[in-house]
Protein backbone atom coordinates (compact mmCIF):
# COMPACT_ATOMS: atom_id res chain seq x y z
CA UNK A 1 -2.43 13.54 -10.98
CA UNK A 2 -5.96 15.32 -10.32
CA UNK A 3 -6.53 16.75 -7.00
CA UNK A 4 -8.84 14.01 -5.87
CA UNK A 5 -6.68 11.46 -5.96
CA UNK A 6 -3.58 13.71 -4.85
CA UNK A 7 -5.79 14.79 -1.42
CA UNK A 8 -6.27 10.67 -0.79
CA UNK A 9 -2.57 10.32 -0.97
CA UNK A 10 -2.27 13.44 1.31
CA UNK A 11 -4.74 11.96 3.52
CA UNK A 12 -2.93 8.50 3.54
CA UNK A 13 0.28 10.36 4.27
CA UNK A 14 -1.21 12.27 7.68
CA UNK A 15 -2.67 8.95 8.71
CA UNK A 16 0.46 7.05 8.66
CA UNK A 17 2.94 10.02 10.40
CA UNK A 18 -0.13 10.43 13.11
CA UNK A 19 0.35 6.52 13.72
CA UNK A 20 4.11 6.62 14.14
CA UNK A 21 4.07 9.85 16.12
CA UNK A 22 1.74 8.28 18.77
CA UNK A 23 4.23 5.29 19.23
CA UNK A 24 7.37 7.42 18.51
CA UNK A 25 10.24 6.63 21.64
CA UNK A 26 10.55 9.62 23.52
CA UNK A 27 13.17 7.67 25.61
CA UNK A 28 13.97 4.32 26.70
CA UNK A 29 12.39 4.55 29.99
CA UNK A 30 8.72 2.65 29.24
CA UNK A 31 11.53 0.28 27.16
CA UNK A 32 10.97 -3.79 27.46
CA UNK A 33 13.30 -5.93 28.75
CA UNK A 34 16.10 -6.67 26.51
CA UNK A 35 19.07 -8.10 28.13
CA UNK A 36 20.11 -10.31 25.26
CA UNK A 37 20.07 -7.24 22.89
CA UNK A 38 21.95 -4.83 25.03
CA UNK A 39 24.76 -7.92 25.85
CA UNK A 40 25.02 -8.12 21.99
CA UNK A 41 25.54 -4.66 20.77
CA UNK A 42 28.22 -4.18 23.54
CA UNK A 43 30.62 -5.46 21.32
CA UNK A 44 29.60 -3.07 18.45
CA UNK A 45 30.04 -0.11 20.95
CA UNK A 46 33.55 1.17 18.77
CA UNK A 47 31.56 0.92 15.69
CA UNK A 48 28.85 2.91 16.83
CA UNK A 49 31.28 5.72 17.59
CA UNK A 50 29.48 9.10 18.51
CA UNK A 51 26.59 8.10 16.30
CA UNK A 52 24.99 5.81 19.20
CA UNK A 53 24.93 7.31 22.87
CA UNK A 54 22.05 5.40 24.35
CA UNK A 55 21.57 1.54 23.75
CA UNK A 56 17.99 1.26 25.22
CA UNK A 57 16.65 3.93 23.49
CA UNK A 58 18.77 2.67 20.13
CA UNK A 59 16.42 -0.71 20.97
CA UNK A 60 13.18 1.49 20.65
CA UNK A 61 14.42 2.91 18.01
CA UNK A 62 14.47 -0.20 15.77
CA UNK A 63 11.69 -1.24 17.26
CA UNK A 64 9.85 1.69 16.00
CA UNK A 65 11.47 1.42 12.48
CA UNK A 66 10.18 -2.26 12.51
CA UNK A 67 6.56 -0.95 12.86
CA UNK A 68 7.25 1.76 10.53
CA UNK A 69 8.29 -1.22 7.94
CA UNK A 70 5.16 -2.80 8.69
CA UNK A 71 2.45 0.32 8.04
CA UNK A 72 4.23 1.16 5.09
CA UNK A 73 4.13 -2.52 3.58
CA UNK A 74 0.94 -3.68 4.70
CA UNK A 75 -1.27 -0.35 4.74
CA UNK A 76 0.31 2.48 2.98
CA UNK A 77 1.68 1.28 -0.29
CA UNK A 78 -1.84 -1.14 -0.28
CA UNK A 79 -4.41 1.70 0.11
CA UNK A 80 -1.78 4.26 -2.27
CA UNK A 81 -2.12 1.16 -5.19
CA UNK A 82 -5.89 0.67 -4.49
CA UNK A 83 -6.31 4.71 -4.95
CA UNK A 84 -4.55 4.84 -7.87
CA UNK A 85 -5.67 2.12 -9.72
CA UNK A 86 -9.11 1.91 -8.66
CA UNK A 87 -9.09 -0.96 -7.62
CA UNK A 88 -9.61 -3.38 -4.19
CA UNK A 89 -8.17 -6.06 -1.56
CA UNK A 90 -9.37 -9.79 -2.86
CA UNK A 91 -8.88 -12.60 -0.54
CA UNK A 92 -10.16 -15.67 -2.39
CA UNK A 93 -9.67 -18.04 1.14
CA UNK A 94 -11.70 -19.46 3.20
CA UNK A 95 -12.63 -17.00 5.39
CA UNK A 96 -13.06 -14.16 3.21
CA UNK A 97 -14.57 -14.65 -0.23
CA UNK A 98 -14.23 -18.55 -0.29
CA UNK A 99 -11.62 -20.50 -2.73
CA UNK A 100 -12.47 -20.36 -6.42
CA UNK A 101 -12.95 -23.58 -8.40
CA UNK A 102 -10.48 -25.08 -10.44
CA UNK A 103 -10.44 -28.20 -12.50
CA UNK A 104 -8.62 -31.41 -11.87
CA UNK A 105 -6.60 -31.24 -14.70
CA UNK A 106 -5.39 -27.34 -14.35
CA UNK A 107 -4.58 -28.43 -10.65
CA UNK A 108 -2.87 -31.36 -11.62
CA UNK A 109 -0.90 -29.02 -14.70
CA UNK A 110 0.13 -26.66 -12.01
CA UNK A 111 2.01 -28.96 -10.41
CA UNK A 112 3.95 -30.34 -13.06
CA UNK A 113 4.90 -26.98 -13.22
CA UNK A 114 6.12 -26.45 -10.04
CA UNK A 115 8.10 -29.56 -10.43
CA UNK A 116 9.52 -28.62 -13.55
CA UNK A 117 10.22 -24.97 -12.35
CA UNK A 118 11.47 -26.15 -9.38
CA UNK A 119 14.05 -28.57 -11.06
CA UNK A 120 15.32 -26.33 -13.78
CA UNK A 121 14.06 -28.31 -16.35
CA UNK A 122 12.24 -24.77 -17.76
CA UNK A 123 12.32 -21.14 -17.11
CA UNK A 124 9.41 -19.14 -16.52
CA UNK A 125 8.13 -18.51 -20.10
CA UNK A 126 4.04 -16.57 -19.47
CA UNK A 127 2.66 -18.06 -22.68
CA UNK A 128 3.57 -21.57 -21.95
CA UNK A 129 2.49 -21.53 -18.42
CA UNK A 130 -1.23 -19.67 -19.48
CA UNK A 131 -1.64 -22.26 -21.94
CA UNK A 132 -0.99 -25.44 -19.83
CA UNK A 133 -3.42 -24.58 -16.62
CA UNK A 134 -6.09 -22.72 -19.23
CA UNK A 135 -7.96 -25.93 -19.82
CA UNK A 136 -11.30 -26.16 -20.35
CA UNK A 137 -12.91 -30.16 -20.14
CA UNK A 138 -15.12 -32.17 -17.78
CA UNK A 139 -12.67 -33.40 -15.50
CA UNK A 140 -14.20 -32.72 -11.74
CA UNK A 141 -13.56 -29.32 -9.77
CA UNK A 142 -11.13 -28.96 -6.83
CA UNK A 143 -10.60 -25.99 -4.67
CA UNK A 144 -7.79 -23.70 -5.75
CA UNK A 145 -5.86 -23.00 -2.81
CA UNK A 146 -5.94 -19.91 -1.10
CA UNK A 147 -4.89 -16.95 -2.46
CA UNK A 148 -5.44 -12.76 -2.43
CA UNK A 149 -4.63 -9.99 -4.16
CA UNK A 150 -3.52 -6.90 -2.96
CA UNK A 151 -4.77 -4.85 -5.78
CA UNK A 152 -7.63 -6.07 -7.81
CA UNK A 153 -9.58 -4.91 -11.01
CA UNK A 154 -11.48 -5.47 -13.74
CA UNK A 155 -12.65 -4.12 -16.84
CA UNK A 156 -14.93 -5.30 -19.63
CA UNK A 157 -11.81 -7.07 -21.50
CA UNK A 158 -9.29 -7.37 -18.76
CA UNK A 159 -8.63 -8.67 -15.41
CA UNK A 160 -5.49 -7.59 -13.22
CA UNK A 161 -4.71 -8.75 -10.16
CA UNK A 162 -1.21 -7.75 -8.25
CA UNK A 163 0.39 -8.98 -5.11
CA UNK A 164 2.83 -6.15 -3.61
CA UNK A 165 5.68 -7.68 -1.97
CA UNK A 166 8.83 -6.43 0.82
CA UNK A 167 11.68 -5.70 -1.16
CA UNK A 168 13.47 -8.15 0.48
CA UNK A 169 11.52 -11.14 0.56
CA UNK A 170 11.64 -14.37 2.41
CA UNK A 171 14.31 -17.39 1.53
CA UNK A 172 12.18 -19.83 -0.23
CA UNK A 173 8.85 -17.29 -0.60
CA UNK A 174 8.97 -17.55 -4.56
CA UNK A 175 8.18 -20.48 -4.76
CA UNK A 176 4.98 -20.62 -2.71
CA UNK A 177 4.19 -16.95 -4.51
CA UNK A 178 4.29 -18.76 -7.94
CA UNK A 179 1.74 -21.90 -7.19
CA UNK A 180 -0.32 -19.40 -5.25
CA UNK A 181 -0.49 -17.33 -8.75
CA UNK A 182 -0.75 -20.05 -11.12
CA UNK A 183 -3.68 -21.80 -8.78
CA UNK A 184 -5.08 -17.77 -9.19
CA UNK A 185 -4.78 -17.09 -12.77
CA UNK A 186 -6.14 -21.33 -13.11
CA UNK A 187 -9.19 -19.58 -11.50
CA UNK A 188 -9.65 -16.57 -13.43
CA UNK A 189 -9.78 -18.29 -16.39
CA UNK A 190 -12.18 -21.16 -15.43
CA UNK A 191 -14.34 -18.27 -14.30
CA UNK A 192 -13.69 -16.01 -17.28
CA UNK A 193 -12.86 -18.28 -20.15
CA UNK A 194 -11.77 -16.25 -23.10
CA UNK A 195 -14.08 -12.90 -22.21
CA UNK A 196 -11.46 -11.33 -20.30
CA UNK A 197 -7.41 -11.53 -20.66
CA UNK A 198 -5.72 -12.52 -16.96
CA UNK A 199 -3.35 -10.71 -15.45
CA UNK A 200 -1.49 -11.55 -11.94
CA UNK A 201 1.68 -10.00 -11.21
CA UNK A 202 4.27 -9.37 -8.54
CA UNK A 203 4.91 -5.86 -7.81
CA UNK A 204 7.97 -4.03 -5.79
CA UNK A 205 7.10 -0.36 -4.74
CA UNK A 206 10.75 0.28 -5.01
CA UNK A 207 13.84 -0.94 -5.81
CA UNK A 208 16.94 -0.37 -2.87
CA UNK A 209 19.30 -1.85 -5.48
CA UNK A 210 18.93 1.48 -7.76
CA UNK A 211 20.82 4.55 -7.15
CA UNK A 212 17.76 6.71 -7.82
CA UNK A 213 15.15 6.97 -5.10
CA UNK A 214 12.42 6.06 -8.26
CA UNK A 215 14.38 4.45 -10.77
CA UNK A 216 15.32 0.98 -11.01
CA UNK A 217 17.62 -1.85 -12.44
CA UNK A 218 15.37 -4.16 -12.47
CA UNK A 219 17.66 -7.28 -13.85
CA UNK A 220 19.84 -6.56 -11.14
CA UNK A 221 17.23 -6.20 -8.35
CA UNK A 222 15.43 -9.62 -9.28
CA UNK A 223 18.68 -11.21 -9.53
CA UNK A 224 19.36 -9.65 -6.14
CA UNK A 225 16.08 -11.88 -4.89
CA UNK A 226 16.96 -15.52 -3.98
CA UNK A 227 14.66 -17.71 -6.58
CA UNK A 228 12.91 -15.29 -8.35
CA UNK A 229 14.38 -15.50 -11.94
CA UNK A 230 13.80 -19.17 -11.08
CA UNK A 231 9.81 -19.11 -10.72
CA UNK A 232 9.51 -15.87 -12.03
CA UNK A 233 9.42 -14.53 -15.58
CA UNK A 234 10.55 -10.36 -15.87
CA UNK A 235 7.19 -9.50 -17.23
CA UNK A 236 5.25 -11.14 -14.30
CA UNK A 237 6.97 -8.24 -12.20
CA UNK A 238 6.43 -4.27 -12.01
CA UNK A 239 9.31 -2.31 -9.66
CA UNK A 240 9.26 1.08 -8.79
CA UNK A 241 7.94 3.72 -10.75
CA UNK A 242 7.34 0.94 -13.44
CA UNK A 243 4.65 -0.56 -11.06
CA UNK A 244 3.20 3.05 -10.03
CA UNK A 245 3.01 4.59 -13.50
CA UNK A 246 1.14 1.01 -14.24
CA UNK A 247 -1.42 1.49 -11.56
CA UNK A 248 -2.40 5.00 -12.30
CA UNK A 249 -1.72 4.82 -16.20
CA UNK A 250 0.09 8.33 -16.14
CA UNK A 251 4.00 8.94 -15.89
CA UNK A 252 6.01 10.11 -12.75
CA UNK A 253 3.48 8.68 -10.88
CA UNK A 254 6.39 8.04 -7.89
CA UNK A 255 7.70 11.44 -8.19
CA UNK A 256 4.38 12.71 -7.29
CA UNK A 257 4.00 10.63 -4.73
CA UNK A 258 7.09 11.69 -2.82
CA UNK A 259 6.58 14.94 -3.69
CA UNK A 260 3.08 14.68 -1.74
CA UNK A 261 5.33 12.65 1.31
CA UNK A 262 7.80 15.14 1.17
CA UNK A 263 5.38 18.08 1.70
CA UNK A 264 3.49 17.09 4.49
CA UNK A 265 6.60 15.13 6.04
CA UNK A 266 8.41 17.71 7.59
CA UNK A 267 9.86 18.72 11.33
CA UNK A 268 6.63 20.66 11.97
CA UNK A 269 4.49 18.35 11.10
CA UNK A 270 3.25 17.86 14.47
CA UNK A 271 2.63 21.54 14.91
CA UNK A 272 0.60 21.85 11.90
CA UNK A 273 -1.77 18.68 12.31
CA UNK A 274 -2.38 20.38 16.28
CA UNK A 275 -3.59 23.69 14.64
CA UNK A 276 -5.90 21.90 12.25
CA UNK A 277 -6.85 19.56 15.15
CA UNK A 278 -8.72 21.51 17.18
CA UNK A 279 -5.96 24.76 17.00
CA UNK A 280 -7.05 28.01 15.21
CA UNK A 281 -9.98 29.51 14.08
CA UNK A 282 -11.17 27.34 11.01
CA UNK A 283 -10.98 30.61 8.43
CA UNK A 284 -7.44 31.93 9.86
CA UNK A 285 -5.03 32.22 7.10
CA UNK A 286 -2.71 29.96 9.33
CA UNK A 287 -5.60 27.37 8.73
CA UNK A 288 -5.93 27.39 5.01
CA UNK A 289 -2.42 27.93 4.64
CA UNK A 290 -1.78 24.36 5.67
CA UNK A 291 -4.81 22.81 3.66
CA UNK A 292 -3.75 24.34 0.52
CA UNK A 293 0.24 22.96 1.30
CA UNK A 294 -1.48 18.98 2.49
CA UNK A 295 -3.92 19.46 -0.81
CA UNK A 296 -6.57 19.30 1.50
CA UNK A 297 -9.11 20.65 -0.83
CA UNK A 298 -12.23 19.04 0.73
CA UNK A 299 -11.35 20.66 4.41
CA UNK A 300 -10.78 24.20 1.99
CA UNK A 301 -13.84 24.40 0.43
CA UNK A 302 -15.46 24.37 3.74
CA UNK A 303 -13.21 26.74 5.48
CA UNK A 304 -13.44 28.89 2.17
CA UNK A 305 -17.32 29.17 2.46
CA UNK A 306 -17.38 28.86 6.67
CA UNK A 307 -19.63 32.16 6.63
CA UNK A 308 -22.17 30.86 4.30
CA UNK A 309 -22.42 27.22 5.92
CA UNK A 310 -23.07 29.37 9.35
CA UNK A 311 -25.63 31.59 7.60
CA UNK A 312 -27.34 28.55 6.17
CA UNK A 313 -27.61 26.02 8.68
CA UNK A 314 -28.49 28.82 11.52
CA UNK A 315 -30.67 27.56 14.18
CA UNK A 316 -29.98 23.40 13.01
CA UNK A 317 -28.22 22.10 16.14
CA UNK A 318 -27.08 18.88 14.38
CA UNK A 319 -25.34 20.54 11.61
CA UNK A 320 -23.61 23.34 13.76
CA UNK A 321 -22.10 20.37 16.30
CA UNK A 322 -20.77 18.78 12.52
CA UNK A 323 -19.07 22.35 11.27
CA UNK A 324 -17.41 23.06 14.38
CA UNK A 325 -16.16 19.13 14.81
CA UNK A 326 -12.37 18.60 14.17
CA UNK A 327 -11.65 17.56 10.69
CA UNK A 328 -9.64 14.72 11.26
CA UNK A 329 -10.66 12.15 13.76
CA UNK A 330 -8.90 10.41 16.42
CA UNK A 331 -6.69 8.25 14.36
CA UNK A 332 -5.70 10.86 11.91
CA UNK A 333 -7.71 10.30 9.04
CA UNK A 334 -10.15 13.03 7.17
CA UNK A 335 -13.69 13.02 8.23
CA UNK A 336 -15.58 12.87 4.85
CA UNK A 337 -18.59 12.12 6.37
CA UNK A 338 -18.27 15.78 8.18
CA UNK A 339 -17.72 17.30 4.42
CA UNK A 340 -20.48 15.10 2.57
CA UNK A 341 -22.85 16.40 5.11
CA UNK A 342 -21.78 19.86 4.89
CA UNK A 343 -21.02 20.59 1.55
CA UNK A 344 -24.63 20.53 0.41
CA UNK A 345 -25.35 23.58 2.88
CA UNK A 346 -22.55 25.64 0.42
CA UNK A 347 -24.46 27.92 -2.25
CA UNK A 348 -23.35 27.71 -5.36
């Protein structure tokens, strides 16, 4: 993993802790309401033993964890994919990018395969499915219905498409995922015809079933998924480091990225982030110290050459309000525009 891509996961990282810190239950005193919840876990009160002192704040506790849940599945492991692949959010709805066109007859295919899928009449088989809804004849055009991707690129003879979902899905969400993706991949080939291969897969960005933090039994974990050997074919799906090492085409891609988690994700976190925030001098050795352990190579550069970008930009106002900004802003993420500007003003 190069150091560009290893300072946008770093980046990504510092983001989401700064998020969770801000909202992080420091008791249960600004706590809603929750009579229902506290009459409830009375009776668990044995079970929770010495392990549970204070219902209310337990409450904002799992309310917290909820929200945690929620950054990591719809921001984090989104914008970490999207790094690592290159590639980008496409919503084909409506309000976004507008529905693609599909044919009559692919529409009407797609539902004989839903019906068929749904009955158990077949099982998932890829080349069966591309070949029924890749049609190409003069049968009128219908909106395919909406659908996005999470991750989305293309190349000159491929194009890949992947939809990242909770590890613990929905009752009954396979079935809409699978007519959302055939209606998708229907598209992509009325748009591409045979130029470009079509891709659209599910992907897991772990597997809880696995006794490995990055490994995974993926037969069991599917199987563990209510409907999804049903709709879904294995090689339609990427778990765990299998979907990672996919997105950035290089091995232990998952190891590296807890690695990077684990080294910024520690008890002094806080600390740290406050001296780099507006804390020490920007060339202490407390400073780079930190940037060189977050792989903060962009903010190191700067702080390496601080001298020189004060002897060169001497008497420009503008700039000298820039170098002495904070290099994060209020929400915890890296101010590139700050380095762009300044990194010019570095001799080489």
């Amino acid at each position: 993993m190069d150091n560009q891509i290893k300072e946008k996961i770093s980046i990504e990282v510092i983001k989401t802790l700064v998020s969770r810190f801000e909202t992080f239950p420091e008791d249960a005193s600004n706590n809603r309401n929750a009579p229902f919840h506290e009459a409830f876990l009375n009776a668990f009160t044995d079970e929770f033993g010495d392990r549970v002192s204070d219902i209310p704040f337990f409450i904002s506790l799992s309310s917290w964890m909820h929200g945690l849940n929620t950054t990591l599945g719809q921001t984090f492991f989104e914008n970490i994919a999207q790094l690592l692949s290159d590639g980008e959010k496409r919503e084909y709805t409506s309000k976004k990018l507008g529905n693609l066109p599909i044919l009559k007859t692919q529409k009407d295919s797609i539902n004989d395969l839903m019906t068929d899928l749904s009955n158990s009449v077949v099982k998932p088989n890829l080349e069966n499915e591309d070949k029924k809804i890749n049609i190409d004849d003069k049968s009128e055009e219908v909106d395919a219905i909406d659908f996005s991707a999470d991750v989305y690129f293309e190349d000159e003879n491929e194009v890949v498409a992947i939809e990242l979902k909770s590890v613990k899905p929905n009752s009954g969400e396979m079935r809409g995922e699978k007519r959302k993706i055939l209606e998708g991949k229907a598209a992509f080939f009325k748009k591409y015809g045979d130029s470009k291969s079509i891709r659209f897969l599910i992907g897991f960005p772990f597997d809880p079933t696995s006794e490995e933090s990055t490994a995974s039994n993926k037969e069991k974990f599917l199987g563990s998924i209510i409907n999804m050997n049903k709709f879904f074919h294995i090689d339609e799906t990427l778990v765990a480091n299998e979907l990672w090492d996919y997105l950035s085409g290089e091995e232990n891609t998952m190891e590296n990225i807890l690695e990077i988690i684990n080294q910024i994700s520690t008890t002094d976190f806080m600390t740290k982030y406050k001296i780099l925030n507006n804390g020490v001098s920007k060339t202490s050795k407390d400073y780079t110290d930190i940037l060189k352990s977050w792989n903060l190579y962009s903010e190191l550069e700067l702080s390496e050459n601080y001298e020189l970008l004060e002897k060169n930009i001497e008497g420009d106002k503008r700039l000298i309000k820039w170098l002495n900004k904070n290099c994060f802003d209020n929400k915890g993420a890296y101010r590139f525009d700050r380095y762009n500007l300044l990194v010019d003003y570095i001799e080489n």
